[in-house]
N, C-alpha and C. Protein backbone atom coordinates (compact mmCIF):
# COMPACT_ATOMS: atom_id res chain seq x y z
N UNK A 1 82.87 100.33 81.47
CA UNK A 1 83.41 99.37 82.42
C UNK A 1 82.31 98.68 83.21
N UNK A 2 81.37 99.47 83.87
CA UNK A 2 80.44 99.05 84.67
C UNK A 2 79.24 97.33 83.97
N UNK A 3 79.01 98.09 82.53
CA UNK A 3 78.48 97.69 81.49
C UNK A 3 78.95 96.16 81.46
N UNK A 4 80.34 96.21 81.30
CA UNK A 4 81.17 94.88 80.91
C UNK A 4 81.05 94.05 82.02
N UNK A 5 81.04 94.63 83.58
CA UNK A 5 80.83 93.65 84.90
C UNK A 5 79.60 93.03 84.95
N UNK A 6 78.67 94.13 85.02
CA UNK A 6 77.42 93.36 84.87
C UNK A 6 77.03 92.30 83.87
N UNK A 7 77.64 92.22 82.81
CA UNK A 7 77.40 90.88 82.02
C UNK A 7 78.15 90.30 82.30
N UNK A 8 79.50 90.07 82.76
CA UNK A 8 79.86 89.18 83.26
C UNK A 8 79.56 88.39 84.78
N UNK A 9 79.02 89.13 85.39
CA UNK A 9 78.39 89.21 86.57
C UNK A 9 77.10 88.26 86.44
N UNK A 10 76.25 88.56 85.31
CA UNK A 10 75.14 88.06 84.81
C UNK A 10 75.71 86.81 83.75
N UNK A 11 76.51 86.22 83.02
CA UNK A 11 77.03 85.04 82.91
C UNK A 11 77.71 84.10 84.06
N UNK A 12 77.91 84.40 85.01
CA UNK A 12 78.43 83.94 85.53
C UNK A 12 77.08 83.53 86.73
N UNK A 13 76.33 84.19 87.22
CA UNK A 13 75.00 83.83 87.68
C UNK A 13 74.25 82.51 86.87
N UNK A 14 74.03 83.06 86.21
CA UNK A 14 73.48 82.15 84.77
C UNK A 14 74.11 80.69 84.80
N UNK A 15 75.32 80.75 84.86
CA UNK A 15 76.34 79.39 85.37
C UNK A 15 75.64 78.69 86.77
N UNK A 16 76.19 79.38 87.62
CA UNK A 16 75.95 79.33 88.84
C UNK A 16 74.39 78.64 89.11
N UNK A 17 73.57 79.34 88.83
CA UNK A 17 71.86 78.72 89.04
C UNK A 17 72.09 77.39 88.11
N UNK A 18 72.10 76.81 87.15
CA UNK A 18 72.04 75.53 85.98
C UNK A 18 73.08 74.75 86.87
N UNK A 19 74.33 75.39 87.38
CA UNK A 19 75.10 74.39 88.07
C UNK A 19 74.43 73.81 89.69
N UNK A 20 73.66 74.83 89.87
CA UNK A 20 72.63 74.29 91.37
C UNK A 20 71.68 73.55 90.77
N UNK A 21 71.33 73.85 89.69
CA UNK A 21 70.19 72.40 89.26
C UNK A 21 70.35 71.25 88.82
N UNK A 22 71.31 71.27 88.45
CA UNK A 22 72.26 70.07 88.27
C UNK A 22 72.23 69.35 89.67
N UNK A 23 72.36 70.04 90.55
CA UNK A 23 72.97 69.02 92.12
C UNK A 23 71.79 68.60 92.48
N UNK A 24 70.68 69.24 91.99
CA UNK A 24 69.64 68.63 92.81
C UNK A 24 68.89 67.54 91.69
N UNK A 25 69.97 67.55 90.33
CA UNK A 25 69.17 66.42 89.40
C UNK A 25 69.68 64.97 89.89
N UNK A 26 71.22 65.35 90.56
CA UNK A 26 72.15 64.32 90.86
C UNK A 26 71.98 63.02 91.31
N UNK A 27 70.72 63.56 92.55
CA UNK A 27 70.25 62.56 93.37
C UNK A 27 71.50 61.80 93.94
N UNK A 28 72.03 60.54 93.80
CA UNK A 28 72.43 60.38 95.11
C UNK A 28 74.36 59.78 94.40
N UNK A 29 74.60 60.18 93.19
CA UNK A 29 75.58 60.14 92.21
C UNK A 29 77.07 61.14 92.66
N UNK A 30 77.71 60.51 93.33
CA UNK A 30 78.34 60.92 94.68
C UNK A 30 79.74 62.09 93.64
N UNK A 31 80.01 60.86 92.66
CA UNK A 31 80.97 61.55 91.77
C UNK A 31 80.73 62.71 91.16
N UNK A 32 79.25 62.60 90.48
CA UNK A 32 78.98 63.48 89.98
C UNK A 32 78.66 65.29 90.76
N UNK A 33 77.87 64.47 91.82
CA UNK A 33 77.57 65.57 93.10
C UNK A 33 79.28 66.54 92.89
N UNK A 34 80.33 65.49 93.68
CA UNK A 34 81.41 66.27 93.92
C UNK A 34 82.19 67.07 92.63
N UNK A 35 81.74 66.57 91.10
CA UNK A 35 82.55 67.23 90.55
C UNK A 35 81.69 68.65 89.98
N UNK A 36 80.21 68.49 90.54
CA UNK A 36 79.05 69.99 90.40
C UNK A 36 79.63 71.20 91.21
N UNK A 37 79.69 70.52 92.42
CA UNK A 37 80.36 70.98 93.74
C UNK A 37 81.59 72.10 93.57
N UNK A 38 82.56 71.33 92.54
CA UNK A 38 83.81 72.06 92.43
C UNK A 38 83.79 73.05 91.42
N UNK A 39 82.58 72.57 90.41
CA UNK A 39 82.30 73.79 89.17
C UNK A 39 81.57 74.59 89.71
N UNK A 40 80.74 74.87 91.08
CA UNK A 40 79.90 75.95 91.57
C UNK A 40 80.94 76.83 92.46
N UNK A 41 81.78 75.81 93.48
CA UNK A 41 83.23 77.02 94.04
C UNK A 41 84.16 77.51 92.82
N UNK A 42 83.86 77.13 91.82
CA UNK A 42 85.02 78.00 90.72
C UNK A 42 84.07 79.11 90.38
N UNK A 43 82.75 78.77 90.15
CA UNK A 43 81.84 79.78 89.89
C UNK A 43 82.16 80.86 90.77
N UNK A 44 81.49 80.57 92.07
CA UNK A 44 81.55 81.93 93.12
C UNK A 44 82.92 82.26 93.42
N UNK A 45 84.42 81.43 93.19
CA UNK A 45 85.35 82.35 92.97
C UNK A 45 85.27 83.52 91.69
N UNK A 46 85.33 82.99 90.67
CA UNK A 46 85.11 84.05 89.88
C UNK A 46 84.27 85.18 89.92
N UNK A 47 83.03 85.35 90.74
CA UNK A 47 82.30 86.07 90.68
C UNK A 47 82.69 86.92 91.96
N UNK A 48 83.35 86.40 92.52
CA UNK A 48 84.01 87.40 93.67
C UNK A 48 85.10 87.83 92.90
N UNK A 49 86.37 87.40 92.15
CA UNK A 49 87.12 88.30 91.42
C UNK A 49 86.64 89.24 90.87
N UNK A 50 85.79 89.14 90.34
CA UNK A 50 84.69 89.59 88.77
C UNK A 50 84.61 91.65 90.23
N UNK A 51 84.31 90.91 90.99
CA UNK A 51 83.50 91.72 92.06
C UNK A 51 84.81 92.62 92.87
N UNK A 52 85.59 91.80 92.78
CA UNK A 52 86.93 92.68 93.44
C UNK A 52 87.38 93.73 92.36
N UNK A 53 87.77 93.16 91.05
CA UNK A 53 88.08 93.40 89.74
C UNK A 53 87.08 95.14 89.74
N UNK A 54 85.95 95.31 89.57
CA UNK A 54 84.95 96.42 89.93
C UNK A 54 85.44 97.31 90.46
N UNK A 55 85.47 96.59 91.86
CA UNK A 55 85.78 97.78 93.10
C UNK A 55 87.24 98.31 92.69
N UNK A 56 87.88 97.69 92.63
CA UNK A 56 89.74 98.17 91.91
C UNK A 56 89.19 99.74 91.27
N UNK A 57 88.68 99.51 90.03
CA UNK A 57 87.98 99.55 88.93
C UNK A 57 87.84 101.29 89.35
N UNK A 58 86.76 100.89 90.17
CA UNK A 58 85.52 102.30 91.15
C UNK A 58 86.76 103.32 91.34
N UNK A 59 87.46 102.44 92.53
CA UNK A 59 88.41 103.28 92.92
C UNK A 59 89.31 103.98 92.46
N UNK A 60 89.66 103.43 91.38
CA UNK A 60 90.99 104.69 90.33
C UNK A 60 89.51 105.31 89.34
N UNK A 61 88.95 105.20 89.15
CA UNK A 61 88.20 106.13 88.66
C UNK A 61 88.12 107.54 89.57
N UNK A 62 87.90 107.22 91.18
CA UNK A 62 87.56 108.20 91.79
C UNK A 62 89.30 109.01 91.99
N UNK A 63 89.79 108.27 92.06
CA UNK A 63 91.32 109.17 92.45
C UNK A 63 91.40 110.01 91.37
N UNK A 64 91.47 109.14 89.74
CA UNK A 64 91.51 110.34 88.97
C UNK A 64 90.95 111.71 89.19
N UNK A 65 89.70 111.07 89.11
CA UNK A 65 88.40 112.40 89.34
C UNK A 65 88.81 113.11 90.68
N UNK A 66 89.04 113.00 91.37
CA UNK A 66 89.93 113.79 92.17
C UNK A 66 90.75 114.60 92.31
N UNK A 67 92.16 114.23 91.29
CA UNK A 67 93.00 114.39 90.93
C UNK A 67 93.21 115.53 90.11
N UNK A 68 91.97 115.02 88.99
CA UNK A 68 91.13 116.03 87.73
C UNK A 68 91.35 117.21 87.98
N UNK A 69 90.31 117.30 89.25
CA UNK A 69 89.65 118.28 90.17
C UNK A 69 90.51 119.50 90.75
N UNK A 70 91.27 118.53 91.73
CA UNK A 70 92.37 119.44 92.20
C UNK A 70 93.01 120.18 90.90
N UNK A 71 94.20 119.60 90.10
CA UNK A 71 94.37 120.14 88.73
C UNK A 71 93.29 121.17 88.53
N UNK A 72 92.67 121.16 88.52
CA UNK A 72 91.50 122.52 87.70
C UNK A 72 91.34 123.39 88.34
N UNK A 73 91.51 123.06 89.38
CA UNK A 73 91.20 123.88 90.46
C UNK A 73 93.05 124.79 90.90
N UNK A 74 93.65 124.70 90.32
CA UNK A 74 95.02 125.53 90.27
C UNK A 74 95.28 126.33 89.58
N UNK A 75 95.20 127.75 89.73
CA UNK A 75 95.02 128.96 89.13
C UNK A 75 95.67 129.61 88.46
N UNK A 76 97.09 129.11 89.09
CA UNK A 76 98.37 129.62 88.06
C UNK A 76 99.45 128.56 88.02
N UNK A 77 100.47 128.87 87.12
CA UNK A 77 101.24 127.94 87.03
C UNK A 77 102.66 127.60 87.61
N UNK A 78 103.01 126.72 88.21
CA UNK A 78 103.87 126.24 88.86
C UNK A 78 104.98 126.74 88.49
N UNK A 79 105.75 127.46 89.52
CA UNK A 79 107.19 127.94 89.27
C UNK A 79 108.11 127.44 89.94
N UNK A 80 107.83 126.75 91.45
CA UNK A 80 108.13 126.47 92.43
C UNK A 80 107.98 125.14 93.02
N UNK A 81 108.77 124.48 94.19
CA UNK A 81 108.27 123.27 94.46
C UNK A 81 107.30 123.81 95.75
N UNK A 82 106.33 122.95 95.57
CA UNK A 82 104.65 122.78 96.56
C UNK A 82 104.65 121.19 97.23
N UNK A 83 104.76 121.94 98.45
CA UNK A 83 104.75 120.46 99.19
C UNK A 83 103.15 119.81 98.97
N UNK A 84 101.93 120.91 98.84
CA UNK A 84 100.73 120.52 98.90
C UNK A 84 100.34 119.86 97.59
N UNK A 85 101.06 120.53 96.51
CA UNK A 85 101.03 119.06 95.24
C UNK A 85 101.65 118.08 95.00
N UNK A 86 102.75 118.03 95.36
CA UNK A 86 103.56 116.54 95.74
C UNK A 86 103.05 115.83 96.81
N UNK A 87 102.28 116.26 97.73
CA UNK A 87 101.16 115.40 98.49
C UNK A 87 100.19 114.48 97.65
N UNK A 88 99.94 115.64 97.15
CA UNK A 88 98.08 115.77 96.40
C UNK A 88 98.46 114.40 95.17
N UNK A 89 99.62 114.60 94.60
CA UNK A 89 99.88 113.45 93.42
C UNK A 89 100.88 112.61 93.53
N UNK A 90 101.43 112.03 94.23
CA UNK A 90 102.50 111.35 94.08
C UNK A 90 102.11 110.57 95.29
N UNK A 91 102.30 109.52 94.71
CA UNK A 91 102.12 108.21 96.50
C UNK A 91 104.01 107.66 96.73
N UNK A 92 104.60 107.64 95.90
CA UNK A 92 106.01 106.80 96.44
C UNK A 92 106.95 107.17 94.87
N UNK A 93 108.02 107.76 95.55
CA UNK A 93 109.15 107.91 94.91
C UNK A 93 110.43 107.04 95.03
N UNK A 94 110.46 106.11 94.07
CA UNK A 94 111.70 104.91 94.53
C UNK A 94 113.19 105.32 93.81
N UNK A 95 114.35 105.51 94.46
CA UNK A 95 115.62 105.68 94.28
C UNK A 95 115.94 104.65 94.10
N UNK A 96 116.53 104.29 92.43
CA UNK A 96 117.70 103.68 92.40
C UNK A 96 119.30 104.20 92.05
N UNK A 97 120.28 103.25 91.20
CA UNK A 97 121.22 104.07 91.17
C UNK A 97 120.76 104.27 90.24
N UNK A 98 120.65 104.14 89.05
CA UNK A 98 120.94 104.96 87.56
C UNK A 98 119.33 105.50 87.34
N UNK A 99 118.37 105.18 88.35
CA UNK A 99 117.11 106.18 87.91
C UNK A 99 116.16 106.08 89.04
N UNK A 100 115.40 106.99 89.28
CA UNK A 100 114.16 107.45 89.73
C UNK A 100 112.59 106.94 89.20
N UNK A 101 112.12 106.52 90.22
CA UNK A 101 110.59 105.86 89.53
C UNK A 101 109.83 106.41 90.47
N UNK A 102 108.78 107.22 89.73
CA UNK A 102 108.02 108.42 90.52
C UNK A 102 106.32 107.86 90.11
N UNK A 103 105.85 106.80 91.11
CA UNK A 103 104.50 106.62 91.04
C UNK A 103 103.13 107.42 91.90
N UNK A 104 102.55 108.01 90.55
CA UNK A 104 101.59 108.83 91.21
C UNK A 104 100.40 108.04 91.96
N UNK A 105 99.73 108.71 92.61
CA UNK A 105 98.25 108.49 93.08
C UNK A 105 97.45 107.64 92.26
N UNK A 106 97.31 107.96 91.04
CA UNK A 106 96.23 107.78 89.90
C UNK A 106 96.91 106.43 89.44
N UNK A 107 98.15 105.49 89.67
CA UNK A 107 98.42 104.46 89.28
C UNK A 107 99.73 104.53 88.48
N UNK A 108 100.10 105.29 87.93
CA UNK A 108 100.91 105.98 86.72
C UNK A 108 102.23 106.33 87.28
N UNK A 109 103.09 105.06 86.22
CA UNK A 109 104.63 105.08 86.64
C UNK A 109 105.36 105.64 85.51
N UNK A 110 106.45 106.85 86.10
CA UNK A 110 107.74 107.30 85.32
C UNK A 110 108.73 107.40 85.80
N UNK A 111 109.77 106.88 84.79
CA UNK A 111 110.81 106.71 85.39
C UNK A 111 112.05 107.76 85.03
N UNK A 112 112.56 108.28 86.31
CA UNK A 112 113.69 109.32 85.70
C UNK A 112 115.24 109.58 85.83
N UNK A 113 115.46 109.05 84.58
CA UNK A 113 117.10 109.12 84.86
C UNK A 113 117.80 109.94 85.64
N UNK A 114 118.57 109.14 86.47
CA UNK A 114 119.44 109.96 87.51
C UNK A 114 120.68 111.05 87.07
């Protein structure tokens, strides 16, 4: 994953610098200026998605690994309901009528007939 940002990260730079040299080839070409202008803010939008997109990215990596963790770290097996693992994994349980949608921590939706 990391691998795939950074080249896109690094194409999109690559854009970005040729589209700044462009503005300064422009000289005083008002049309042209403004339509460099709008291909360099599409640039640095994307490269801030590109950059949000990552961090998303980081973060369910670490919940898993978290998640992992705890899991491994449980010694025997569940007979009982545990308020401290229905903490530990589950962020929101939605009631409808004909079913149950039980989304964990880690991103991961199931749904269970009522």
């Amino acid at each position: 994953m990391n691998g795939d940002t950074d080249e896109r990260l690094a194409a999109v730079d690559k854009a970005l610098a040729e589209k700044q040299a462009e503005l300064l080839e422009a000289g005083k070409d008002q049309s042209g200026i403004d339509e460099i202008g709008d291909a360099i803010i599409s640039l640095r939008e994307e490269r801030q998605d590109i950059l949000t997109e990552a961090a998303m990215n980081t973060e369910l990596i670490e919940k898993l690994e978290d998640l992992t963790t705890f899991l491994d770290e449980q010694t025997e097996a569940l007979t009982e309901y545990s308020e401290a693992m229905v903490r530990r994994l589950i962020a929101r349980i939605t009631v409808y009528e004909e079913k149950m949608t039980v989304e964990f921590k880690s991103g991961l939706e199931i749904d269970v007939d009522a």
